[in-house]
C-alpha atoms as a PDB file:
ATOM      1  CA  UNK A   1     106.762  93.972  66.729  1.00  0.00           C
ATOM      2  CA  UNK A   2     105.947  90.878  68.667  1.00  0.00           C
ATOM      3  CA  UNK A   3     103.371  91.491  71.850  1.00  0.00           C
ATOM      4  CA  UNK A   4     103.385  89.638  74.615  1.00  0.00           C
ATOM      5  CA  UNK A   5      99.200  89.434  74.903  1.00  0.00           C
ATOM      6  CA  UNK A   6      98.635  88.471  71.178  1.00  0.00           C
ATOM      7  CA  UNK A   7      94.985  86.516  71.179  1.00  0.00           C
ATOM      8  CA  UNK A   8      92.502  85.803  68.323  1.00  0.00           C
ATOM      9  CA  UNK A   9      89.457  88.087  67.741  1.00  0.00           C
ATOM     10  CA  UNK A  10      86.202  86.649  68.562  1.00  0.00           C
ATOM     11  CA  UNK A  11      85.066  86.333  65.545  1.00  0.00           C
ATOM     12  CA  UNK A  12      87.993  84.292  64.498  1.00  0.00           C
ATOM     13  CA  UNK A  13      88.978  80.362  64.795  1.00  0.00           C
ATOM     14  CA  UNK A  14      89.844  78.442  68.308  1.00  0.00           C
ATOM     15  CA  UNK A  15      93.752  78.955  67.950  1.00  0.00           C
ATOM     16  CA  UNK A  16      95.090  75.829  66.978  1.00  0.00           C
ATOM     17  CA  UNK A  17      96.224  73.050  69.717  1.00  0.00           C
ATOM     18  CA  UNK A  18      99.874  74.021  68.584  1.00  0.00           C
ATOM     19  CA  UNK A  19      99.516  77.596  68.932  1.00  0.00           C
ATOM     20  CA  UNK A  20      98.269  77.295  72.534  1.00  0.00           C
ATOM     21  CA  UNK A  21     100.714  75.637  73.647  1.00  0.00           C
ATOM     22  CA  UNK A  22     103.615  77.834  72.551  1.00  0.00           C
ATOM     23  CA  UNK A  23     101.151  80.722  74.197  1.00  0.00           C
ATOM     24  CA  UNK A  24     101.559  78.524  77.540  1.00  0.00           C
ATOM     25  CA  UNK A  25     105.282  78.406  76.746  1.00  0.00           C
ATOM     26  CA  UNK A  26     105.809  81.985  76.168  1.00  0.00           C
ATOM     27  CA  UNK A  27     103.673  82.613  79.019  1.00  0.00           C
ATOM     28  CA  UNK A  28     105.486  80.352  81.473  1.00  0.00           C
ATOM     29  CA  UNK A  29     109.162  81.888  80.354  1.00  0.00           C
ATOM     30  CA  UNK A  30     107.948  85.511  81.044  1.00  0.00           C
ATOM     31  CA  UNK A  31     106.641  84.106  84.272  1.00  0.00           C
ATOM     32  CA  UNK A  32     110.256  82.715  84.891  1.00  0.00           C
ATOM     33  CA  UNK A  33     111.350  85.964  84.057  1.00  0.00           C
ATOM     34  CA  UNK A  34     109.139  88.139  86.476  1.00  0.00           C
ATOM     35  CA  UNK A  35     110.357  85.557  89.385  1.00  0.00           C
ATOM     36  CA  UNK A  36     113.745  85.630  88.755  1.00  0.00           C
ATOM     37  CA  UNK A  37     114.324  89.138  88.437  1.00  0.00           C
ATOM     38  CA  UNK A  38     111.702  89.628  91.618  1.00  0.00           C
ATOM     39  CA  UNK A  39     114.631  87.125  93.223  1.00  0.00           C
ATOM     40  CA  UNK A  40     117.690  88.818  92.538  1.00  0.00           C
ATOM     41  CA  UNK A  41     115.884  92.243  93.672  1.00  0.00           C
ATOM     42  CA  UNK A  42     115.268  90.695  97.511  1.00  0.00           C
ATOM     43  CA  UNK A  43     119.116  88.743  97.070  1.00  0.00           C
ATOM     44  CA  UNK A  44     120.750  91.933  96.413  1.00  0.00           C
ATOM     45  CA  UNK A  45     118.296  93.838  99.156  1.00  0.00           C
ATOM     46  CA  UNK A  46     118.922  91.610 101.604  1.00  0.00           C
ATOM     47  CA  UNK A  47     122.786  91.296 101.151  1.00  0.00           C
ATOM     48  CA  UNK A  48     122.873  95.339 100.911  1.00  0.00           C
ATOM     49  CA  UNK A  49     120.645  96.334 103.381  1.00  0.00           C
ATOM     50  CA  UNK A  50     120.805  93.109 106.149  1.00  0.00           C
ATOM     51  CA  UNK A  51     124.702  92.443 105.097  1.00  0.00           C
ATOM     52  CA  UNK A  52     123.874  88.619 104.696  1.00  0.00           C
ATOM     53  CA  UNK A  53     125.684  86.111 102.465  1.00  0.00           C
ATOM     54  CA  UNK A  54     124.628  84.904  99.241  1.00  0.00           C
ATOM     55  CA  UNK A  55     122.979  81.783 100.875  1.00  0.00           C
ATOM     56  CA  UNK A  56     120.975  83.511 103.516  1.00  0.00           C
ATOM     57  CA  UNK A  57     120.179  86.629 101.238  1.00  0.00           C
ATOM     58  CA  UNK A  58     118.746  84.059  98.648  1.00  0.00           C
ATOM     59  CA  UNK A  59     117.178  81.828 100.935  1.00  0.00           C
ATOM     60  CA  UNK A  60     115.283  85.093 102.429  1.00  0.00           C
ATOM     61  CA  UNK A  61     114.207  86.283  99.143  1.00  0.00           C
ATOM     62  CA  UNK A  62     113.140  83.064  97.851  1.00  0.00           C
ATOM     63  CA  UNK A  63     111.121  82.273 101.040  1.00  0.00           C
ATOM     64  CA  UNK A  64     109.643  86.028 101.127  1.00  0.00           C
ATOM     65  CA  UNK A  65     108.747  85.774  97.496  1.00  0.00           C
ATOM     66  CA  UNK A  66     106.966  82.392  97.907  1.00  0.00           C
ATOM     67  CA  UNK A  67     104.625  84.101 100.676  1.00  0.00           C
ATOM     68  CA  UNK A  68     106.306  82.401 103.295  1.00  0.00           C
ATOM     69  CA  UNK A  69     108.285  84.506 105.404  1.00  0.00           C
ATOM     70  CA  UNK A  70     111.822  85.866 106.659  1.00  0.00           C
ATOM     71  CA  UNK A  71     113.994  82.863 108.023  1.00  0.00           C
ATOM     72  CA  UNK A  72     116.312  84.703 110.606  1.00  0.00           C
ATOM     73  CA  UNK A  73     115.662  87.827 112.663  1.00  0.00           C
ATOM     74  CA  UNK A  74     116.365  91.175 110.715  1.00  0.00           C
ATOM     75  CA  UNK A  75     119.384  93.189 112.611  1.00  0.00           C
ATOM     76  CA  UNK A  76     118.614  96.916 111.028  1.00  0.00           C
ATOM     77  CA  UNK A  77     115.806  99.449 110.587  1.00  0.00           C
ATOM     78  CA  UNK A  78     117.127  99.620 106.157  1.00  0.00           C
ATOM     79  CA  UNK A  79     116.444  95.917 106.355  1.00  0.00           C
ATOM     80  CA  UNK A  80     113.627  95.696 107.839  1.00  0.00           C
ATOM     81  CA  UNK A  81     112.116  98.513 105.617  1.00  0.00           C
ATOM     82  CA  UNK A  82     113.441  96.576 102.416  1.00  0.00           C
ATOM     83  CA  UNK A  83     111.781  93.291 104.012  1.00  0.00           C
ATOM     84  CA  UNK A  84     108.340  95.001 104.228  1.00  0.00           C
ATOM     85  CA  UNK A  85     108.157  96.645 100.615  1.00  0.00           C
ATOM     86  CA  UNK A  86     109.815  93.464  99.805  1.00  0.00           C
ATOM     87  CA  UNK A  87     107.105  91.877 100.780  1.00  0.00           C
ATOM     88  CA  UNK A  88     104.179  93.688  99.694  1.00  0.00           C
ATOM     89  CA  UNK A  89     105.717  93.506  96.058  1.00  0.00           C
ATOM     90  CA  UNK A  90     106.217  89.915  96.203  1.00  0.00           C
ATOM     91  CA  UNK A  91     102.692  90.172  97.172  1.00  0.00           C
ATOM     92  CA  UNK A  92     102.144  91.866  93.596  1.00  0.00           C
ATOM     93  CA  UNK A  93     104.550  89.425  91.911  1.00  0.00           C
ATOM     94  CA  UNK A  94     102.558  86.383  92.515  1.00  0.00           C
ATOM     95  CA  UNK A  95      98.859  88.149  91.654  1.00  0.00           C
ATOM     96  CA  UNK A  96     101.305  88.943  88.114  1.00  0.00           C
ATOM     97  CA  UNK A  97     102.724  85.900  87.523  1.00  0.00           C
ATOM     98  CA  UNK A  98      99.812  83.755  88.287  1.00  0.00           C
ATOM     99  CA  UNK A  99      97.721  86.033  85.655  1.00  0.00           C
ATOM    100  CA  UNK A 100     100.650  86.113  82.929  1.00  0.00           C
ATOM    101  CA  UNK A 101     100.298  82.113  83.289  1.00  0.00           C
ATOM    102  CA  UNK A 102      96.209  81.470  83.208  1.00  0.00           C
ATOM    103  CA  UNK A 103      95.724  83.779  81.007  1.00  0.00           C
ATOM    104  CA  UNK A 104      95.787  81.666  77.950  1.00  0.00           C
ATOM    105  CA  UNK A 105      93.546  79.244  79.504  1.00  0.00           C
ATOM    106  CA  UNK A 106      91.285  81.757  80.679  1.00  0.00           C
ATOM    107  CA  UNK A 107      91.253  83.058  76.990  1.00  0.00           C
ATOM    108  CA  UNK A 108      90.783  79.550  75.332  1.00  0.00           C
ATOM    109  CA  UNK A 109      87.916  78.814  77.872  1.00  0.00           C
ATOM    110  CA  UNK A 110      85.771  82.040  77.369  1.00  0.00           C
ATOM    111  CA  UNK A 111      86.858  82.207  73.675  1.00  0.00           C
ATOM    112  CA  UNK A 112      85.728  78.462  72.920  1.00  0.00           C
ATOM    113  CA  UNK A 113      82.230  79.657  74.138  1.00  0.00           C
ATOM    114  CA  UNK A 114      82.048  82.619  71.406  1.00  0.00           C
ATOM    115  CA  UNK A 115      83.232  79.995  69.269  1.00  0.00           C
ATOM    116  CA  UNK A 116      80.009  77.320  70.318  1.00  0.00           C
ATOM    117  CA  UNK A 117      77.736  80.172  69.937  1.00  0.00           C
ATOM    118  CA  UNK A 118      78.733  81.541  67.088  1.00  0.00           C
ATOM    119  CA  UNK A 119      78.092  77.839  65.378  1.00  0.00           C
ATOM    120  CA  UNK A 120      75.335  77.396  67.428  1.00  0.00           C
ATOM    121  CA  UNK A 121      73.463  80.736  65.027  1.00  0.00           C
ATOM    122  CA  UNK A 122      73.195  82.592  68.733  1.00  0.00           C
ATOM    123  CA  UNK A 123      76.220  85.088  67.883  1.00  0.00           C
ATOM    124  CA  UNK A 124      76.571  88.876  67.708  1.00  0.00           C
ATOM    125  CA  UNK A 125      75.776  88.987  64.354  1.00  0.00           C
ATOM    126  CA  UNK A 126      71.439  89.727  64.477  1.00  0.00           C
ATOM    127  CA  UNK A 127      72.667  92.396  67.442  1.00  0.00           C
ATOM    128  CA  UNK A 128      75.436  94.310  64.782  1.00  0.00           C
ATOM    129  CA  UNK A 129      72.936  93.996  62.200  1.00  0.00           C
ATOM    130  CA  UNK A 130      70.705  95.865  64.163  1.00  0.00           C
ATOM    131  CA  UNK A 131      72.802  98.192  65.867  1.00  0.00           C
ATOM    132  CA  UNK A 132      73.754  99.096  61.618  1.00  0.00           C
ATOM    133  CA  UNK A 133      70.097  98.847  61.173  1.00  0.00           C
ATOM    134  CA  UNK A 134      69.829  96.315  58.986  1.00  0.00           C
ATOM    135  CA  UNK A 135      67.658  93.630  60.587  1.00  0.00           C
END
């Protein structure tokens, strides 16, 4: 089975230039995927609960989802509910999204230092030797 969050050890190798980029890829498409679906949630909300056309619902959604707010005035108490939860979890979306993309970076950064001091003789290696008591 093939996980989403699939990084080296740190006691293994900087992934490869190669391999961090398809990591950025894979990344990016399940960011794509988060959005979209996040998208057709507030189109279909919006055309269910406000009763607006496919060009207003989506322009709603896409503006709520992007953090920056309702275009038109909302006619009914459903769609004004669905607007608010709407936008708390777009809210949640974005925080997602934004981590599901940096987190190879933030990975590569933090795991290249390991890396340095590992090479550098400053590693965990003296603190499981003594932790196994054999320093």
């Amino acid at each position: 089975m093939h996980r989403l969050i699939h990084f080296e050890h740190r006691q293994q190798k900087l992934a490869s230039r190669e391999a961090f980029i398809r990591r950025l890829r894979r990344n990016a498409m399940v960011s794509a995927g988060v959005v979209l679906i996040a998208l057709v949630v507030g189109i279909l909300g919006y055309r269910m609960f406000e009763g607006m056309g496919w060009v207003d619902a989506f322009a709603n959604a896409s503006m709520i989802l992007s953090g920056m707010g309702p275009l038109g005035q909302l006619n009914t108490t459903a769609g004004k509910l669905f607007a608010g939860c709407y936008a708390l979890a777009s809210g949640l979306v974005i925080v997602v999204t934004t981590s599901i993309l940096l987190a190879p970076v933030v990975h590569r950064v933090f795991h290249s230092f390991h890396v340095a001091e590992d090479e550098a003789g400053g590693g965990t290696g003296g603190a499981n030797q003594k932790r196994q008591g054999k320093s």
